[in-house]
C-alpha atoms as a PDB file:
ATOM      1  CA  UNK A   1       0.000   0.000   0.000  1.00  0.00           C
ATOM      2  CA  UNK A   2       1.414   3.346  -1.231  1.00  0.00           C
ATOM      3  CA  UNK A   3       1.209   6.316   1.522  1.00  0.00           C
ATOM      4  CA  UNK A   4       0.360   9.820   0.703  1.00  0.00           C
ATOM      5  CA  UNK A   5       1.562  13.195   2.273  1.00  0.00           C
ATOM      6  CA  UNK A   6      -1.994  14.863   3.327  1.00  0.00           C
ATOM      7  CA  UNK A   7      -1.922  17.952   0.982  1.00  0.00           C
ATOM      8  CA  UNK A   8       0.205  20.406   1.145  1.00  0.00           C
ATOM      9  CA  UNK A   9       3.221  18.845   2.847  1.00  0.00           C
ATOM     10  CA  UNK A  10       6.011  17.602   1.389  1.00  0.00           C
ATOM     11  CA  UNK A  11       7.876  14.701   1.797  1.00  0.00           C
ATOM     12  CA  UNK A  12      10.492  16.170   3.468  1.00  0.00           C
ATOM     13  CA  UNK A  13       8.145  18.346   5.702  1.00  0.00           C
ATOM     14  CA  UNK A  14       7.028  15.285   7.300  1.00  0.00           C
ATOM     15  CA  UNK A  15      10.711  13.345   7.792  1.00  0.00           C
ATOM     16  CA  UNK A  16      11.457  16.482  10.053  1.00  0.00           C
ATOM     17  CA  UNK A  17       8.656  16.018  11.727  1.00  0.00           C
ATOM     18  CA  UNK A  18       8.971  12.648  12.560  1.00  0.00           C
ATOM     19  CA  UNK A  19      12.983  12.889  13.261  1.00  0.00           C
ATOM     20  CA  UNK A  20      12.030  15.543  15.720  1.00  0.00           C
ATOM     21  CA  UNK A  21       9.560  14.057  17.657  1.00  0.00           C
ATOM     22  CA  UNK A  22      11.762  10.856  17.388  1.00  0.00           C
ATOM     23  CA  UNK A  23      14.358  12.990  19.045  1.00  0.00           C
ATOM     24  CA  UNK A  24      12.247  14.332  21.738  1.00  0.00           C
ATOM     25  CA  UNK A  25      11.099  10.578  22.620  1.00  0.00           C
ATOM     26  CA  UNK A  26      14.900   9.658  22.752  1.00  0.00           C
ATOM     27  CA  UNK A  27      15.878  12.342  25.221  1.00  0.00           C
ATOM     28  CA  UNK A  28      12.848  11.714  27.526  1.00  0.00           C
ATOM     29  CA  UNK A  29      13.858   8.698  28.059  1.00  0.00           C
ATOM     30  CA  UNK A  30      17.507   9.062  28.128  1.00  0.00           C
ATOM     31  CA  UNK A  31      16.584  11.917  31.327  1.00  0.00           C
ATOM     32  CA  UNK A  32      14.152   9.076  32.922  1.00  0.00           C
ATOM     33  CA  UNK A  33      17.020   6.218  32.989  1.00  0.00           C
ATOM     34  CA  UNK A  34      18.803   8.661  35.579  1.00  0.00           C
ATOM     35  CA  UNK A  35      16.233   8.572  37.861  1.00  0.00           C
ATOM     36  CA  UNK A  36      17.975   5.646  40.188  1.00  0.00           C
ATOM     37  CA  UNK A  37      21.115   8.049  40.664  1.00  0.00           C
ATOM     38  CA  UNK A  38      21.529   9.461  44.253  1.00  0.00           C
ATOM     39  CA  UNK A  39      21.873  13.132  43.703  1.00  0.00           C
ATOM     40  CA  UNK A  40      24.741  15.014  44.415  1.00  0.00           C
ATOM     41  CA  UNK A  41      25.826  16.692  47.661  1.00  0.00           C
ATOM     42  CA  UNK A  42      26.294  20.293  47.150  1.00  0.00           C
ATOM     43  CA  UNK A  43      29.776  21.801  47.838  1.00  0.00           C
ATOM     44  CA  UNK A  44      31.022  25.040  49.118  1.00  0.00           C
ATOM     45  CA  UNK A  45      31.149  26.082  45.462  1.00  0.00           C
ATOM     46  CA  UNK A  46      27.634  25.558  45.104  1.00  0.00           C
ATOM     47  CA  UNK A  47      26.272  27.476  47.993  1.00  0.00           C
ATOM     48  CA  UNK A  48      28.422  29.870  48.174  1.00  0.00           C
ATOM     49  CA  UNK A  49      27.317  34.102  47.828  1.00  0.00           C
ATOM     50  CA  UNK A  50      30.765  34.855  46.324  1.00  0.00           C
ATOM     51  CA  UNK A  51      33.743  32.902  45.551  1.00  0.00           C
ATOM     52  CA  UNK A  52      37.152  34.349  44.944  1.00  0.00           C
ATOM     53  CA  UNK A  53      40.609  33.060  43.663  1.00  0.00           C
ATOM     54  CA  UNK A  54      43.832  34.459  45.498  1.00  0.00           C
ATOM     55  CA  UNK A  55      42.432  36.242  48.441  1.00  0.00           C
ATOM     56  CA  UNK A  56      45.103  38.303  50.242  1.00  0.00           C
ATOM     57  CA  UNK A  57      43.465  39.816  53.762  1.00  0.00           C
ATOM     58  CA  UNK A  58      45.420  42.135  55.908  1.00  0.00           C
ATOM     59  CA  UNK A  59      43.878  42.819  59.709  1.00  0.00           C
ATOM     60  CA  UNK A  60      45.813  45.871  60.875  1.00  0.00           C
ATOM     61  CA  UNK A  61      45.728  47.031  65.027  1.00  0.00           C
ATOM     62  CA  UNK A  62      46.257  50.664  65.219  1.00  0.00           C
ATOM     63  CA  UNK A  63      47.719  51.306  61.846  1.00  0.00           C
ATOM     64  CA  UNK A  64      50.166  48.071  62.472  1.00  0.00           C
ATOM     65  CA  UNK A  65      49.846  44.946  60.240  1.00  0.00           C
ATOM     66  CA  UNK A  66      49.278  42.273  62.786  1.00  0.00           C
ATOM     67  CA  UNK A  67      47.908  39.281  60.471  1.00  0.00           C
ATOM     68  CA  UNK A  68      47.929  38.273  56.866  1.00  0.00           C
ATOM     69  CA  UNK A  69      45.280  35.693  55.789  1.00  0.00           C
ATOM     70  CA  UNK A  70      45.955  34.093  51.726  1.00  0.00           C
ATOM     71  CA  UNK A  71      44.104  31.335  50.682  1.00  0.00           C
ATOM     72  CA  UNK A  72      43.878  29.810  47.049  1.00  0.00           C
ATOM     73  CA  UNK A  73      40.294  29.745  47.288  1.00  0.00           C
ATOM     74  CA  UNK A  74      38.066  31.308  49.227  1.00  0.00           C
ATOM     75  CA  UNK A  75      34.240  30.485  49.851  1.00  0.00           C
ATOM     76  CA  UNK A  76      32.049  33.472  51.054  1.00  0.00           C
ATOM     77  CA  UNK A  77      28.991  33.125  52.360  1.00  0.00           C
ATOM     78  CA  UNK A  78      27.351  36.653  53.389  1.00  0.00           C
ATOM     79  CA  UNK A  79      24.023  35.308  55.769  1.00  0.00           C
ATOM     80  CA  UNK A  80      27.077  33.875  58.187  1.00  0.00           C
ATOM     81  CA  UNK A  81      29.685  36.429  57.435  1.00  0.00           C
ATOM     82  CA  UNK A  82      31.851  33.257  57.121  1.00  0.00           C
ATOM     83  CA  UNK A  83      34.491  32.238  54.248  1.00  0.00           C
ATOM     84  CA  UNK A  84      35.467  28.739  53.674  1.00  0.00           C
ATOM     85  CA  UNK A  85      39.370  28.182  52.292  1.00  0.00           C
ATOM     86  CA  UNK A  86      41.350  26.366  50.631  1.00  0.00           C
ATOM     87  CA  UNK A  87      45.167  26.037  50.810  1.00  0.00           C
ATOM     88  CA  UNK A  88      45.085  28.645  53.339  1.00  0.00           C
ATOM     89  CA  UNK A  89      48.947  30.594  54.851  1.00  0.00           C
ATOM     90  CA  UNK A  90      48.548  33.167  57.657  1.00  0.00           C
ATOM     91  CA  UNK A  91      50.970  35.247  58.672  1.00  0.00           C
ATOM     92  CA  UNK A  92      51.167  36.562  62.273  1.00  0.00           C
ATOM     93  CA  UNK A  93      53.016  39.612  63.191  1.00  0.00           C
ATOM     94  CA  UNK A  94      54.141  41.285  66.400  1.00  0.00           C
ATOM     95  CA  UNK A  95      53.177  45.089  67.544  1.00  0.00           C
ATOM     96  CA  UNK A  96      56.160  46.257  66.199  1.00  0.00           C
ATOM     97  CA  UNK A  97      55.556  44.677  62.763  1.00  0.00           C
ATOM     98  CA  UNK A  98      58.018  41.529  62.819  1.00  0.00           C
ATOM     99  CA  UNK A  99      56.773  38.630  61.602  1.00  0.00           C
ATOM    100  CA  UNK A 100      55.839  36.131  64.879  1.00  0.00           C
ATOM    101  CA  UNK A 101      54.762  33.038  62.814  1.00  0.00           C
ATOM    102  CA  UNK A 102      53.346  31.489  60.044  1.00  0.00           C
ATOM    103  CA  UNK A 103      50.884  28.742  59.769  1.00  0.00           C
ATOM    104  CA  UNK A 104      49.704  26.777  56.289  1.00  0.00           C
ATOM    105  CA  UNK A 105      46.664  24.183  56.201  1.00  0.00           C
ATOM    106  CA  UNK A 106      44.368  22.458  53.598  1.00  0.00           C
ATOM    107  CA  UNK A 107      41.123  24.406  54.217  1.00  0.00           C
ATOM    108  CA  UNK A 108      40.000  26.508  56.985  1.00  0.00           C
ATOM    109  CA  UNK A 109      36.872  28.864  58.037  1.00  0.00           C
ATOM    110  CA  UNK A 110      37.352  32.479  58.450  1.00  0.00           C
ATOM    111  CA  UNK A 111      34.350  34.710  60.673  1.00  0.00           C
ATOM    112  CA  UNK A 112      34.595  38.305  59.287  1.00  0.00           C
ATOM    113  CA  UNK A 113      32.787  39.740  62.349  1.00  0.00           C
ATOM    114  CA  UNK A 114      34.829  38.205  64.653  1.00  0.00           C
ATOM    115  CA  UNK A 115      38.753  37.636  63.243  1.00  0.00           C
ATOM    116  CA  UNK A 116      38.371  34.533  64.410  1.00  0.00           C
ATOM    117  CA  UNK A 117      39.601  31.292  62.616  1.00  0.00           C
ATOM    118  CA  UNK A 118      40.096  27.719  61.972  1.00  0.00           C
ATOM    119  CA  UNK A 119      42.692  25.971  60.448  1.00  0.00           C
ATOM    120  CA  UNK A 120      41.998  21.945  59.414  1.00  0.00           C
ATOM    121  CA  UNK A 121      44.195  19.300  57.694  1.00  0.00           C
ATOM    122  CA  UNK A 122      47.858  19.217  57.773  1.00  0.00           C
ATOM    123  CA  UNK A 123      48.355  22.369  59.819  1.00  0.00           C
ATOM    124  CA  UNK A 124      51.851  23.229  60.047  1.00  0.00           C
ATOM    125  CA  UNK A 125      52.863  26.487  62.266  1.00  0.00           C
ATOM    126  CA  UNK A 126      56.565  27.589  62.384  1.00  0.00           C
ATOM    127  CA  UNK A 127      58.744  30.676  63.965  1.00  0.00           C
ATOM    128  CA  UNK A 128      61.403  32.461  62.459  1.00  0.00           C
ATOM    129  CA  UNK A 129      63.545  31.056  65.166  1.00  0.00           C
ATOM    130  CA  UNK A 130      62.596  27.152  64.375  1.00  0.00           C
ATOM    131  CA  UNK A 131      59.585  26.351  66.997  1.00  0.00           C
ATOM    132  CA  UNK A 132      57.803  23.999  64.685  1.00  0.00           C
ATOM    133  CA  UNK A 133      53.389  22.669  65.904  1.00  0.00           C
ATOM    134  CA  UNK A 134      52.114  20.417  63.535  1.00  0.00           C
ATOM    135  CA  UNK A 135      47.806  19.529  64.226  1.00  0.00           C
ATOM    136  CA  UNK A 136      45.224  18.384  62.363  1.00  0.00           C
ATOM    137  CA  UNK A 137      42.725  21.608  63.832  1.00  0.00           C
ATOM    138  CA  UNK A 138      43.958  24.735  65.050  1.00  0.00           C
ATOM    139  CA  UNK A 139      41.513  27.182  66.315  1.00  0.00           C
ATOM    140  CA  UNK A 140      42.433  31.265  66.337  1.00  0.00           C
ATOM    141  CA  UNK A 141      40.612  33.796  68.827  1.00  0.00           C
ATOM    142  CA  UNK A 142      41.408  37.199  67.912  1.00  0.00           C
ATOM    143  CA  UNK A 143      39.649  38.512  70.739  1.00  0.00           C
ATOM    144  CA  UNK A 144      42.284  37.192  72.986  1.00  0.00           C
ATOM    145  CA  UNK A 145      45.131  36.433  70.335  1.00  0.00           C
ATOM    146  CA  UNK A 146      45.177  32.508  71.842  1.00  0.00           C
ATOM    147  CA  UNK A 147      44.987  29.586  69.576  1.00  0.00           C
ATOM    148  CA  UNK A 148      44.039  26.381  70.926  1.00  0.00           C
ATOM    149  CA  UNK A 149      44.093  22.653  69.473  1.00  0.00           C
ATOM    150  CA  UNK A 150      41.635  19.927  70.447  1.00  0.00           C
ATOM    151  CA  UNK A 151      43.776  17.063  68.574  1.00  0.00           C
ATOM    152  CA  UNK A 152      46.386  15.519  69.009  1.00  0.00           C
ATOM    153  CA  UNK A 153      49.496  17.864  68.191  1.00  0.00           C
ATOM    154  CA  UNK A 154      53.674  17.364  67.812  1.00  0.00           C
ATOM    155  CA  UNK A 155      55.944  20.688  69.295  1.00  0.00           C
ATOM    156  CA  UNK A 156      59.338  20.896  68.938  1.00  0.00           C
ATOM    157  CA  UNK A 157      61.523  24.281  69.443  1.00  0.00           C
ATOM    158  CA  UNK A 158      65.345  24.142  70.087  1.00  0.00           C
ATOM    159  CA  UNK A 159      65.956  21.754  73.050  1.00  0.00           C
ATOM    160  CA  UNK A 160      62.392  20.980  73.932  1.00  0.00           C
ATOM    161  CA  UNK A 161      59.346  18.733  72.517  1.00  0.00           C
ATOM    162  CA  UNK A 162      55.809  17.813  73.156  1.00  0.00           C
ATOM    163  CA  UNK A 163      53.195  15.619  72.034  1.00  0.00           C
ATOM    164  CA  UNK A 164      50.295  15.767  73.607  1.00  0.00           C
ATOM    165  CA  UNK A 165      46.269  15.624  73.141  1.00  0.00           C
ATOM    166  CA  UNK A 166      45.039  18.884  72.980  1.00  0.00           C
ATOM    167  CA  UNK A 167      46.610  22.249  73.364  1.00  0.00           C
ATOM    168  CA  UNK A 168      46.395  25.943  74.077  1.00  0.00           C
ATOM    169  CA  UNK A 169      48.851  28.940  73.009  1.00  0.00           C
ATOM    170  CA  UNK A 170      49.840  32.422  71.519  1.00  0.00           C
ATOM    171  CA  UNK A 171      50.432  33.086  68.149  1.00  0.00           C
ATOM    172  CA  UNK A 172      53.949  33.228  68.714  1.00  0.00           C
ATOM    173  CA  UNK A 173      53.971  29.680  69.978  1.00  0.00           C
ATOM    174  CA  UNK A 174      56.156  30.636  72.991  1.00  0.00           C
ATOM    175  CA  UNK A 175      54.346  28.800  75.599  1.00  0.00           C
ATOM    176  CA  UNK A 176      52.798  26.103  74.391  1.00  0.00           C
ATOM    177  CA  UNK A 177      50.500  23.715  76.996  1.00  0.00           C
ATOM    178  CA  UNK A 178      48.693  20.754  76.863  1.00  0.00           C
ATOM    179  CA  UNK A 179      46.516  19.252  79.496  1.00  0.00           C
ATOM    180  CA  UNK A 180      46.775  15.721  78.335  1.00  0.00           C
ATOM    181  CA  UNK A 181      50.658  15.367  77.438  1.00  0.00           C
ATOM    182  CA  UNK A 182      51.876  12.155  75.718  1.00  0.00           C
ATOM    183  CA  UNK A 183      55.592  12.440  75.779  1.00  0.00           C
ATOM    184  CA  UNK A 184      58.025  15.410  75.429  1.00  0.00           C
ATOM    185  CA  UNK A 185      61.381  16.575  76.507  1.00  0.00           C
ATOM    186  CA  UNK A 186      61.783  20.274  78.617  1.00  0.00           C
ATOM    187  CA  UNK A 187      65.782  20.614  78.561  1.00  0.00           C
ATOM    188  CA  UNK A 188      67.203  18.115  79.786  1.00  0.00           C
ATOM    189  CA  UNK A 189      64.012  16.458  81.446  1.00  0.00           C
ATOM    190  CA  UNK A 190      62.276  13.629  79.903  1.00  0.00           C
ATOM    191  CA  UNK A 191      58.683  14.019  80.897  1.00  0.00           C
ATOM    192  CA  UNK A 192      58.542  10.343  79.817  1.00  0.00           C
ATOM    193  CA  UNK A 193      56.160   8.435  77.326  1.00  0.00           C
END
């Protein structure tokens, strides 16, 4: 049996209509077969208000730099006043301007109404003159210009370690104290293991 175009359309008229609607079919069902996928979690990325690349932040005390925040990435979120970063250095100076210490992590949280911070994963803080912590969370107050630790945390400055659960300090990481100390050496005495 021969088929005829109703009149008025042409042959070709009516293989675009049919390849279209063919494609429609194709992609409805091609967006159905994901329907057994979990979804997503969002990320920082997603949720965030603002997002910028190479953020340099100076806090300055009377005129006087006193900290330096850089991070790769950083995550902004204006609701909280909060910033999430990544691959984060801050720079800690004294009243005078010298630099005190320096401390480099993974990620971190920054609290723009507060100063405050947090440091997490691989956090590393050093001195000019070699005091070396090394933590997995280190928490800044800037209210009080203390950090504290609640891991587990490695010190070591010329003739003394510590390792210990938990800690509390300055920024210059002059005295350094831990409630809950594993092992260390003060001088010449062995606190023991």
């Amino acid at each position: 049996m021969r088929r005829t175009c109703p009149p008025g359309t042409s042959r070709l008229s009516r293989t675009l209509v049919l390849g279209t609607a063919g494609l429609v079919v194709a992609a409805a069902l091609t967006a159905c077969g994901d329907m057994g996928k979990p979804p997503v979690a969002a990320t920082s990325g997603d949720t965030a208000d603002q997002v910028i690349f190479g953020l340099n932040h100076q806090v300055t005390i009377d005129g006087a730099l006193r900290t330096r925040l850089l991070a790769d990435t950083a995550y902004l979120f204006q609701l909280s006043q909060t910033s999430e970063l990544k691959h984060i250095k801050v720079t800690f100076f004294t009243p005078e301007g010298q630099e005190s210490s320096t401390l480099t992590a993974r990620r971190g949280r920054y609290d723009w109404r507060t100063g405050d911070m947090e440091a997490r994963e691989n956090v590393v803080a050093v001195t000019p003159d070699g005091r070396r912590l090394t933590t997995s969370v280190l928490k800044y107050k800037r209210a009080d210009q203390s950090i504290e630790g609640p891991e587990s945390f490695v010190f070591d400055a010329p003739q003394r370690h510590l390792e210990g659960e938990g800690f509390t300090s300055d920024p210059d990481f002059k005295n350094v104290t831990t409630r809950r100390p594993r092992k260390g050496t003060l001088g010449k005495v062995d606190l023991g293991n």
